[in-house]
C-alpha atoms as a PDB file:
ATOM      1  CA  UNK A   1       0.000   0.000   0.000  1.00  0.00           C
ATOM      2  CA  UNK A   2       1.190   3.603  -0.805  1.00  0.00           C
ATOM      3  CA  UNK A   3       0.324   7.079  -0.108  1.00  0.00           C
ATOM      4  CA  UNK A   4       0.143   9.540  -2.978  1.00  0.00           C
ATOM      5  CA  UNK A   5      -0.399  12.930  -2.765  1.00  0.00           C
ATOM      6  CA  UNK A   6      -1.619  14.792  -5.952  1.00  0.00           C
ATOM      7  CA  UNK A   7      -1.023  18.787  -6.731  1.00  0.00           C
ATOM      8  CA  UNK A   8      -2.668  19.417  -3.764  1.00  0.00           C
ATOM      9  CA  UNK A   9      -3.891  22.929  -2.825  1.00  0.00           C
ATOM     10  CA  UNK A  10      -5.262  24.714  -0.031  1.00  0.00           C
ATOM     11  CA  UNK A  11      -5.616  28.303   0.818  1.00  0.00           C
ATOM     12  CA  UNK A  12      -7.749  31.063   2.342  1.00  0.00           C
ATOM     13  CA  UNK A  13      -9.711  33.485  -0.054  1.00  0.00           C
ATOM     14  CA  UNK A  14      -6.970  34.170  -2.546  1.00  0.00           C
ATOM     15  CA  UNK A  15      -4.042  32.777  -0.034  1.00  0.00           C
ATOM     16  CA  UNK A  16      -2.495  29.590  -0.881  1.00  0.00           C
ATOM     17  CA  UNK A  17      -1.124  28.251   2.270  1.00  0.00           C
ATOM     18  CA  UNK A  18       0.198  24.784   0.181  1.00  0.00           C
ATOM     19  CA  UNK A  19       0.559  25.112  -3.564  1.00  0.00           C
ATOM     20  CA  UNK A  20      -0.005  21.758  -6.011  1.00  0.00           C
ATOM     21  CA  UNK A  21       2.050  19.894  -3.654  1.00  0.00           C
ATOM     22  CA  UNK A  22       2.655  16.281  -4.859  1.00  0.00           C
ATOM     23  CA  UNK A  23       4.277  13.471  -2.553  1.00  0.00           C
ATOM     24  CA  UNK A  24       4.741   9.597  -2.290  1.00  0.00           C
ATOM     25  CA  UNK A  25       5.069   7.036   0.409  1.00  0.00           C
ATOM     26  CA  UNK A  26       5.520   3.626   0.814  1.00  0.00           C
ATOM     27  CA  UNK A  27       5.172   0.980   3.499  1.00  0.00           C
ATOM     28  CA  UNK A  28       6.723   1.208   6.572  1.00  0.00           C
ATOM     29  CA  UNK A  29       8.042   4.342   5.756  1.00  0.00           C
ATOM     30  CA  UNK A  30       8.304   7.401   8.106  1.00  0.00           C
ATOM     31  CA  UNK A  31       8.706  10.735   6.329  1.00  0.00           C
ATOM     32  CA  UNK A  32       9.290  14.326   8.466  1.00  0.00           C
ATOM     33  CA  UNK A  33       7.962  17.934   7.445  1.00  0.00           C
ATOM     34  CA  UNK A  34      10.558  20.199   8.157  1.00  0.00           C
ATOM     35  CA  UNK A  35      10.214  23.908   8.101  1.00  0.00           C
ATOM     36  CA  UNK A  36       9.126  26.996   9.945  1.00  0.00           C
ATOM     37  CA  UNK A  37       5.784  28.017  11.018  1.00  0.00           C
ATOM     38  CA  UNK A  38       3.269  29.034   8.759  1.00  0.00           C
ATOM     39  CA  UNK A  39       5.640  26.727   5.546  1.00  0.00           C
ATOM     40  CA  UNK A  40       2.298  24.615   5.606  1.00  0.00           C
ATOM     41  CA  UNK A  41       2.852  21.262   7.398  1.00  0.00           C
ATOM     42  CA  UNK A  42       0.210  21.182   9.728  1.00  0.00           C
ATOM     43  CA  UNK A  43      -2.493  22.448   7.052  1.00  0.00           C
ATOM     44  CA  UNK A  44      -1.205  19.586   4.952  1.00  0.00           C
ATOM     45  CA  UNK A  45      -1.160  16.772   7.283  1.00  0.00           C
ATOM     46  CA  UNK A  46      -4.972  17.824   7.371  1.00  0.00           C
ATOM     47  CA  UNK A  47      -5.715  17.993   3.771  1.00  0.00           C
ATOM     48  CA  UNK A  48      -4.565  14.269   3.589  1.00  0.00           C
ATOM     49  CA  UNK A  49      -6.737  13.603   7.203  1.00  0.00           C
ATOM     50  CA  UNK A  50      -9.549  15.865   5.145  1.00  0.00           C
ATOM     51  CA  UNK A  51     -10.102  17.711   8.158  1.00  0.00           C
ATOM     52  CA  UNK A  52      -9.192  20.295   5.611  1.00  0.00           C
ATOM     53  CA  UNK A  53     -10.932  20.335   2.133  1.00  0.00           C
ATOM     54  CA  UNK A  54      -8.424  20.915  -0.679  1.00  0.00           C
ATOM     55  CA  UNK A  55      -9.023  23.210  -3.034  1.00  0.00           C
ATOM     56  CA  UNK A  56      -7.612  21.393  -5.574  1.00  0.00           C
ATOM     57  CA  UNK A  57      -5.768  17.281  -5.828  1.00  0.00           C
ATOM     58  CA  UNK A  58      -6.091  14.613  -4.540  1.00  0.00           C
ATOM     59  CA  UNK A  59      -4.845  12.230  -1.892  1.00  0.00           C
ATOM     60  CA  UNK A  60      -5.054   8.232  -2.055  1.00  0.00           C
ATOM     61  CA  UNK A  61      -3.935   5.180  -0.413  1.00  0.00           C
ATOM     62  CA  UNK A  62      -3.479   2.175  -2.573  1.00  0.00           C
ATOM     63  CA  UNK A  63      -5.659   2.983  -5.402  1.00  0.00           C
ATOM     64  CA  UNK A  64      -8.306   4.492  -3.072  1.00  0.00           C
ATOM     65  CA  UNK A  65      -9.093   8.386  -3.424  1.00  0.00           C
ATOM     66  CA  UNK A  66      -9.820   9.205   0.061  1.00  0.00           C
ATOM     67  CA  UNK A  67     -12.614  11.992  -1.010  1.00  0.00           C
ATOM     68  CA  UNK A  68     -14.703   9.049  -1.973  1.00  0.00           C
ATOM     69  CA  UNK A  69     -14.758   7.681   1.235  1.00  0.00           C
ATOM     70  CA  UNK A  70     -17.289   8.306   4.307  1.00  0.00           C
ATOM     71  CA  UNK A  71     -15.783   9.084   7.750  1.00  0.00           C
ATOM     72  CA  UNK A  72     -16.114   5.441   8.777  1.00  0.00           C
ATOM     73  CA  UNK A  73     -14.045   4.402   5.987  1.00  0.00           C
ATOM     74  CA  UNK A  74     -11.576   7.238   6.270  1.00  0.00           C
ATOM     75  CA  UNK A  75     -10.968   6.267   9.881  1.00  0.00           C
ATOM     76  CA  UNK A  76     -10.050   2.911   9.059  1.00  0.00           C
ATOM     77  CA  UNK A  77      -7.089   3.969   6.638  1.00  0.00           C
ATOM     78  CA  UNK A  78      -5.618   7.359   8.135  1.00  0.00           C
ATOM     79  CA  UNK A  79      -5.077   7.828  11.875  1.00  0.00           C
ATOM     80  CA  UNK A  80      -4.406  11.805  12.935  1.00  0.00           C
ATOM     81  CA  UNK A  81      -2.842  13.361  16.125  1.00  0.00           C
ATOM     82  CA  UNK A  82      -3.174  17.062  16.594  1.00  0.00           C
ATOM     83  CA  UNK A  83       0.014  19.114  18.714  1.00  0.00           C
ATOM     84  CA  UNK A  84      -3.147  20.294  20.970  1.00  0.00           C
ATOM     85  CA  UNK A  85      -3.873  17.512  23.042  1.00  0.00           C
ATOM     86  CA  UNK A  86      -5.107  19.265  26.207  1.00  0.00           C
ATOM     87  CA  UNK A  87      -8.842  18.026  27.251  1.00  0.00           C
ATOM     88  CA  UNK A  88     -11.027  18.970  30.024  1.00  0.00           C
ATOM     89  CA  UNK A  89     -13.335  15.757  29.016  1.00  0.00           C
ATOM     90  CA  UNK A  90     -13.712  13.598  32.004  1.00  0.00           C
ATOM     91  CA  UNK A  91     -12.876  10.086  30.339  1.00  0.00           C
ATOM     92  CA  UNK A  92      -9.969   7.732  31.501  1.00  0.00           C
ATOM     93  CA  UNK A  93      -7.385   6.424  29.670  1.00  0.00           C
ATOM     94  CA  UNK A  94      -8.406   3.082  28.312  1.00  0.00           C
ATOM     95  CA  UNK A  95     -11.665   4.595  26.465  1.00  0.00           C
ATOM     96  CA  UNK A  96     -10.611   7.334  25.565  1.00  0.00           C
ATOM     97  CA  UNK A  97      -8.350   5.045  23.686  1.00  0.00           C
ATOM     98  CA  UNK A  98     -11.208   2.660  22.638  1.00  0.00           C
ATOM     99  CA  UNK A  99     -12.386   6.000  20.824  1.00  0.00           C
ATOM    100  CA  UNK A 100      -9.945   4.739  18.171  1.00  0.00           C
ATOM    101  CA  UNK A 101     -12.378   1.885  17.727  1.00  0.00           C
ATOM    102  CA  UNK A 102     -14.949   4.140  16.901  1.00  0.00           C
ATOM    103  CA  UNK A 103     -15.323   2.777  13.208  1.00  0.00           C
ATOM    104  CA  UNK A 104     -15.367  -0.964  13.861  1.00  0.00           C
ATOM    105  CA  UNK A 105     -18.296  -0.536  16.415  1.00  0.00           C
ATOM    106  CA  UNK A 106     -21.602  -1.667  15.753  1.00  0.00           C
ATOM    107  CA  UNK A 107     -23.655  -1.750  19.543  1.00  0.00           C
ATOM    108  CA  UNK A 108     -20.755  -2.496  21.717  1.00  0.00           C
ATOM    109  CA  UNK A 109     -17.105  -3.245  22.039  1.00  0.00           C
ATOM    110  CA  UNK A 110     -16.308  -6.755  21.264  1.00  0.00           C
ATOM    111  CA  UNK A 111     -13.089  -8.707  22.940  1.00  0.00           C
ATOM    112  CA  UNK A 112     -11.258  -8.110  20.007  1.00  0.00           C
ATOM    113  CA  UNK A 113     -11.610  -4.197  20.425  1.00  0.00           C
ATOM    114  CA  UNK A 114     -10.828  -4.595  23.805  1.00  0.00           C
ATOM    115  CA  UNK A 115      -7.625  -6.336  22.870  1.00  0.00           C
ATOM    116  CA  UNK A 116      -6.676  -4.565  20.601  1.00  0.00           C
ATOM    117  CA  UNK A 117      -6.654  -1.536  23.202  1.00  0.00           C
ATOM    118  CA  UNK A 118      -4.665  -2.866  25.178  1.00  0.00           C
ATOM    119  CA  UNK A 119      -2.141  -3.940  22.790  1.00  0.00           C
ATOM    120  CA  UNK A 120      -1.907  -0.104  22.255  1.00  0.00           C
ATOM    121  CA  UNK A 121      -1.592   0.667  25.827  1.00  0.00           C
ATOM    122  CA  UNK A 122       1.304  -1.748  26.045  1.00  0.00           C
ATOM    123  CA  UNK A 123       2.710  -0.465  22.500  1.00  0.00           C
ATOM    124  CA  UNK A 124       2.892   3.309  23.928  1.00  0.00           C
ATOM    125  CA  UNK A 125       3.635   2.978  27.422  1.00  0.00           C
ATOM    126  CA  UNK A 126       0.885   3.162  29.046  1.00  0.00           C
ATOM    127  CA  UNK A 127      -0.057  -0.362  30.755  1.00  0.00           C
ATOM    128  CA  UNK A 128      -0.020   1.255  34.366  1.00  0.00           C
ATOM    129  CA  UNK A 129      -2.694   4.011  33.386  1.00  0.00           C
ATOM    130  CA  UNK A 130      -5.960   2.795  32.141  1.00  0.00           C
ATOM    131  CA  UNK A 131      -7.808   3.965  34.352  1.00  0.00           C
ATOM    132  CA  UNK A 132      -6.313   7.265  35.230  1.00  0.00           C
ATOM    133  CA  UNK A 133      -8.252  10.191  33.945  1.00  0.00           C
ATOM    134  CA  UNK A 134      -7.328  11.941  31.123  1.00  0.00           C
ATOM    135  CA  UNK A 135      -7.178  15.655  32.534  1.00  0.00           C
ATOM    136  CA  UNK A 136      -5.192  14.462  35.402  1.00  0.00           C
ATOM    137  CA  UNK A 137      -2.281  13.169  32.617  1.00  0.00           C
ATOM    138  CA  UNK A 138       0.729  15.552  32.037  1.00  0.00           C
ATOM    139  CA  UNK A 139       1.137  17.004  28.668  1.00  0.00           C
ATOM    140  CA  UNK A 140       3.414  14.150  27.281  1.00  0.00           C
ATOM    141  CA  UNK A 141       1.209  11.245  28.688  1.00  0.00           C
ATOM    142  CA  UNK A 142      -1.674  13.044  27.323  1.00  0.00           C
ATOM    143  CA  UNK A 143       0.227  12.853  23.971  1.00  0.00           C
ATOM    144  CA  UNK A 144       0.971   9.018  24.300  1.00  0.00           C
ATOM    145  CA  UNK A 145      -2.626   9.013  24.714  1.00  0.00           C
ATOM    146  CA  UNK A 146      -3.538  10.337  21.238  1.00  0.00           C
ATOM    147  CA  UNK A 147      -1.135   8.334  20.009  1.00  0.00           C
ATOM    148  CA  UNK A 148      -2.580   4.974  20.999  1.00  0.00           C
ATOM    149  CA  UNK A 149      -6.004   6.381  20.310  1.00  0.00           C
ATOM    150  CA  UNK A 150      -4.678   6.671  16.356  1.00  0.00           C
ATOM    151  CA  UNK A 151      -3.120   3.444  16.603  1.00  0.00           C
ATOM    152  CA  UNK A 152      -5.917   1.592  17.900  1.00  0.00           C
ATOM    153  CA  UNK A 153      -7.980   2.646  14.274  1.00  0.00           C
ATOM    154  CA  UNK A 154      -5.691  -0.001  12.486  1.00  0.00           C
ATOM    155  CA  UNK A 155      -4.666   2.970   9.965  1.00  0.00           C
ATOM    156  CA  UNK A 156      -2.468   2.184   7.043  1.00  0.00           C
ATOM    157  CA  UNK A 157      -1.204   5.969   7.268  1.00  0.00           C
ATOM    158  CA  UNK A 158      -0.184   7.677  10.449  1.00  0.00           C
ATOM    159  CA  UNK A 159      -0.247  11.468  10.787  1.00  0.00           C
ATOM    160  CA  UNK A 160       1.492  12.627  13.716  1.00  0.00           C
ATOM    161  CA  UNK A 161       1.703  16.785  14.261  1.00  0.00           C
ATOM    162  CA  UNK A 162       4.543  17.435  16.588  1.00  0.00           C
ATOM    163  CA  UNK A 163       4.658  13.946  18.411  1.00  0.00           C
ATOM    164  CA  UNK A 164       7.379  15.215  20.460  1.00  0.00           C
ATOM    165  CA  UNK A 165       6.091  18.615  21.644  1.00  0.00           C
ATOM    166  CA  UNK A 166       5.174  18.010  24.944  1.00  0.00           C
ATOM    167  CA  UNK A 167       7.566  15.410  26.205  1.00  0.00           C
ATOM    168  CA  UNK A 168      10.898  15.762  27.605  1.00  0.00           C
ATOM    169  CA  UNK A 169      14.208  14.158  25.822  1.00  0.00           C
ATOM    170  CA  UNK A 170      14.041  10.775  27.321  1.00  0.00           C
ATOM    171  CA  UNK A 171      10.278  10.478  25.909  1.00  0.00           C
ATOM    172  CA  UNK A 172      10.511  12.029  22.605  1.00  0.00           C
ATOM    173  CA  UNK A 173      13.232   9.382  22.125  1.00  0.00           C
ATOM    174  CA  UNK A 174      11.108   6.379  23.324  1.00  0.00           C
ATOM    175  CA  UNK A 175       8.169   7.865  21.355  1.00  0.00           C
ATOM    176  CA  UNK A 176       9.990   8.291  17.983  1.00  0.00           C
ATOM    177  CA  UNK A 177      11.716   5.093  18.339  1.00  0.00           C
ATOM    178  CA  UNK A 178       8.186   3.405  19.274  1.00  0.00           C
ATOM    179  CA  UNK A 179       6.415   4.554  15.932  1.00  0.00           C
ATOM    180  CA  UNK A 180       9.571   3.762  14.007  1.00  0.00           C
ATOM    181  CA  UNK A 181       9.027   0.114  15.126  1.00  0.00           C
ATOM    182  CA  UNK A 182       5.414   0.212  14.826  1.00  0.00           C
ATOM    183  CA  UNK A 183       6.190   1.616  11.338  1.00  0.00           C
ATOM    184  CA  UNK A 184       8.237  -1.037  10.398  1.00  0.00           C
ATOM    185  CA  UNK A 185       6.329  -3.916  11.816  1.00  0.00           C
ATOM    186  CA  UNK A 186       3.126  -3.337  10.749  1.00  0.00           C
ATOM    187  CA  UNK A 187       3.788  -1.480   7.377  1.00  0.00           C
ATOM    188  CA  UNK A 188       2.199   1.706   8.312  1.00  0.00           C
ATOM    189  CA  UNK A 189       3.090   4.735   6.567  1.00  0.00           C
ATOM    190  CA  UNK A 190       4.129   7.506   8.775  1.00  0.00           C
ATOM    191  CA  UNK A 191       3.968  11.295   7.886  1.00  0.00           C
ATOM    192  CA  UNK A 192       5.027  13.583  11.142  1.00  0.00           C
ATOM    193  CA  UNK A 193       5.241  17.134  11.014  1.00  0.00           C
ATOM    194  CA  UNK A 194       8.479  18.300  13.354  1.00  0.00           C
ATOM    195  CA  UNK A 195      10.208  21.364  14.231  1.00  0.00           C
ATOM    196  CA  UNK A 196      13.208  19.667  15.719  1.00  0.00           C
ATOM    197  CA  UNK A 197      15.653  18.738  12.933  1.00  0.00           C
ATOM    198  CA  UNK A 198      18.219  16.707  14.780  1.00  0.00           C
ATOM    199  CA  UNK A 199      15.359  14.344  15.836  1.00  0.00           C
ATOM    200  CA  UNK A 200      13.592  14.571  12.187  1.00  0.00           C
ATOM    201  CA  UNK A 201      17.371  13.171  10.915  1.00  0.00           C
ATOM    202  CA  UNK A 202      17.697  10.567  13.387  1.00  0.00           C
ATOM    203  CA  UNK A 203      13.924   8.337  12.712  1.00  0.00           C
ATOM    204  CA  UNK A 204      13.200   9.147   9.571  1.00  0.00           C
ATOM    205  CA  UNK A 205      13.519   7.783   6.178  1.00  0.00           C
ATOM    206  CA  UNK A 206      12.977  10.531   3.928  1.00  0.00           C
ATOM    207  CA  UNK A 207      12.711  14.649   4.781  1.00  0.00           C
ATOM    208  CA  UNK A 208      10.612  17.039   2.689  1.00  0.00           C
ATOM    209  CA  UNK A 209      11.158  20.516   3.719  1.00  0.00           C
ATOM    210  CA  UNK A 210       8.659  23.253   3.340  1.00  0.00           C
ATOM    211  CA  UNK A 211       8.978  26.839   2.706  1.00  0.00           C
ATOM    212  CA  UNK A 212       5.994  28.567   1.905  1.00  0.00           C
ATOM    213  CA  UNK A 213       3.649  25.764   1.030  1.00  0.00           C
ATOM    214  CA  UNK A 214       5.722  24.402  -1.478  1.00  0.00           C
ATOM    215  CA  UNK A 215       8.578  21.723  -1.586  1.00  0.00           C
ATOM    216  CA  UNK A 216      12.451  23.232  -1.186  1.00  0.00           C
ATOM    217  CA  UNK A 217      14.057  19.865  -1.259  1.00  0.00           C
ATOM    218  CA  UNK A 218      13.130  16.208   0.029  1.00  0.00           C
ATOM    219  CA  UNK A 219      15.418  13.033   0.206  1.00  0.00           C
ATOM    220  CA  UNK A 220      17.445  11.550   3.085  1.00  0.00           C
ATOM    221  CA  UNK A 221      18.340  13.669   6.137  1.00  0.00           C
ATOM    222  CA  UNK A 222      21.817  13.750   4.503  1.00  0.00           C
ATOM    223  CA  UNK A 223      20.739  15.125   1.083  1.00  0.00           C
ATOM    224  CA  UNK A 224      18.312  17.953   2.618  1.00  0.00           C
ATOM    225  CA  UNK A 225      19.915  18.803   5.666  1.00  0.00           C
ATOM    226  CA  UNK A 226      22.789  21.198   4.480  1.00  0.00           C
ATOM    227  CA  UNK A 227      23.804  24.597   5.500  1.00  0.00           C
ATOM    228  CA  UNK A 228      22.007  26.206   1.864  1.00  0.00           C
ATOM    229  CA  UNK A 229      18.814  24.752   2.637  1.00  0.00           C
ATOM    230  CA  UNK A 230      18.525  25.557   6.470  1.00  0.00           C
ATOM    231  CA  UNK A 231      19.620  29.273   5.467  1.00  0.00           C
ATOM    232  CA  UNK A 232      17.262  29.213   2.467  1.00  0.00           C
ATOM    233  CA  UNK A 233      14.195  28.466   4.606  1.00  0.00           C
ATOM    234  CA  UNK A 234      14.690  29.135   7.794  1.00  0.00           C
ATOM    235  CA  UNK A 235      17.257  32.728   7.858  1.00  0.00           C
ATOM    236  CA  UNK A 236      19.528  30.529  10.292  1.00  0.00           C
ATOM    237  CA  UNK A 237      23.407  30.217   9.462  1.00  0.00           C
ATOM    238  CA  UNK A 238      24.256  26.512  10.812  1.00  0.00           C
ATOM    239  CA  UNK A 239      26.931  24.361  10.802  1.00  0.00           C
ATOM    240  CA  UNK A 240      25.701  20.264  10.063  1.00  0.00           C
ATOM    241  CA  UNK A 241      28.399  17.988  11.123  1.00  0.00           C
ATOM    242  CA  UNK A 242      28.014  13.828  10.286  1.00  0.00           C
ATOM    243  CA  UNK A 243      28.078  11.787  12.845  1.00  0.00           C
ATOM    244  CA  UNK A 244      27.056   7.851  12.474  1.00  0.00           C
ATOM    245  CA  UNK A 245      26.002   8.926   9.178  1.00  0.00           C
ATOM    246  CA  UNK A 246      23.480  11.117  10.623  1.00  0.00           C
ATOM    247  CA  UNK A 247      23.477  14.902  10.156  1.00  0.00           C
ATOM    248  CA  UNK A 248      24.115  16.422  13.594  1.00  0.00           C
ATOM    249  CA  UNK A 249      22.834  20.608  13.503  1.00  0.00           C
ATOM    250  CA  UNK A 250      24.053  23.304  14.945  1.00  0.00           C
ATOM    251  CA  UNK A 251      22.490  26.790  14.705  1.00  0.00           C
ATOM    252  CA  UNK A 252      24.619  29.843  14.842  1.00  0.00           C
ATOM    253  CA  UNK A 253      23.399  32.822  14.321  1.00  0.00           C
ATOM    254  CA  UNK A 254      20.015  34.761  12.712  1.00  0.00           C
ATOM    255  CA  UNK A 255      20.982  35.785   8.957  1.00  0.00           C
ATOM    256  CA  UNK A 256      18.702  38.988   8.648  1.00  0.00           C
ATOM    257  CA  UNK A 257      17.492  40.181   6.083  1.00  0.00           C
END
């Protein structure tokens, strides 16, 4: 199964916020958008969730235009996870991951929802809380959360809108390295939208960095991740040492204009 993304285009009034912006991805394979606020990654991980109606394009997976499809259907291929995960809904853990089940309900939860739950509990951490309540999480557990929520839909694309945002280093490790696996074992597509570039290097296969809604350059984290293109888009004079074959980034100083 694939992703493709088709000249897709959103905007406001006469505003294009992404412009015909066309991008493949294949199983098991975790892609980063890189960029600076307001380059467009968060308004396209939508388009492809349509939480966003494109203006123009077209987004399938497989051979399966995702317009066509009702919300039921949509929630069974693409799984999203917003940056905002703060909730004042009283609702513990364990349903408000069984939310994610949500499209394979009939009348009630079966065993096999059930299961599957908790295999997302276990997959994310979370075993020890099911019962905690939600608004009593911190930010990053909250996150987690969301996570297994999207995971427990049984997506075949994973959107994932600044995973790490709320969790300090020793969790945005475990959580990258977590999808990475899930990526790989289960042949779900990953597309994550993250400001940190060191991390974006390190667990992903392929970068595309935005600037202005439209693609500057995509490949590995090697091939994009150059002094040119982190100037280019985001005014910042760097240095990008290689390290395990990994580009390692250092910012030095504000180029202004």
């Amino acid at each position: 199964m694939s992703l493709t993304v088709c000249d897709l285009t959103f905007g406001y009034w006469q505003k294009h916020i992404i412009n015909k912006l066309c991008l493949t991805a294949a199983d098991g394979e975790i892609i980063s958008l890189v960029g600076p606020n307001g380059s467009g990654k968060t308004t396209l991980l939508k388009c492809i969730a349509h939480i966003h109606r494109a203006k123009g394009g077209s987004v399938y997976v497989g051979d399966v235009n995702l317009g066509s499809l009702n919300s039921r259907e949509l929630a069974k291929m693409v799984g999203y996870v917003p940056q905002d995960t703060s909730t004042n809904f009283p609702i513990d853990v364990f349903n408000a991951v069984l939310l994610g089940r949500t499209p394979y309900v009939r009348f009630s939860a079966s065993d096999s929802d059930m299961n599957v739950v908790a295999d997302c509990l276990c997959l994310m951490g979370l075993d020890k809380l099911p019962f905690r309540m939600l608004n009593e999480l911190s930010g990053g557990e909250r996150q987690r959360v969301f996570i297994a929520r999207a995971l427990a839909q049984e997506p075949q694309v994973l959107l994932l809108d600044e995973p790490t945002s709320n969790l300090d280093l020793r969790f945005q490790l475990e959580t990258l390295r977590i999808v990475r696996d899930i990526a790989r074992e289960r042949d779900i597509i990953v597309v994550m939208a993250i400001h940190d570039l060191n991390l974006a290097g390190r667990f992903s296969d392929r970068i595309i960095m935005l600037k202005n809604g439209e693609i500057l350059a995509q490949g590995s984290s090697l091939e994009v991740m150059n002094p040119e293109n982190i100037l280019s888009v985001y005014g910042v004079k760097a240095v990008v040492r290689v390290e395990n074959g990994q580009p390692f980034i250092m910012p030095m100083e504000v180029q202004y204009e």
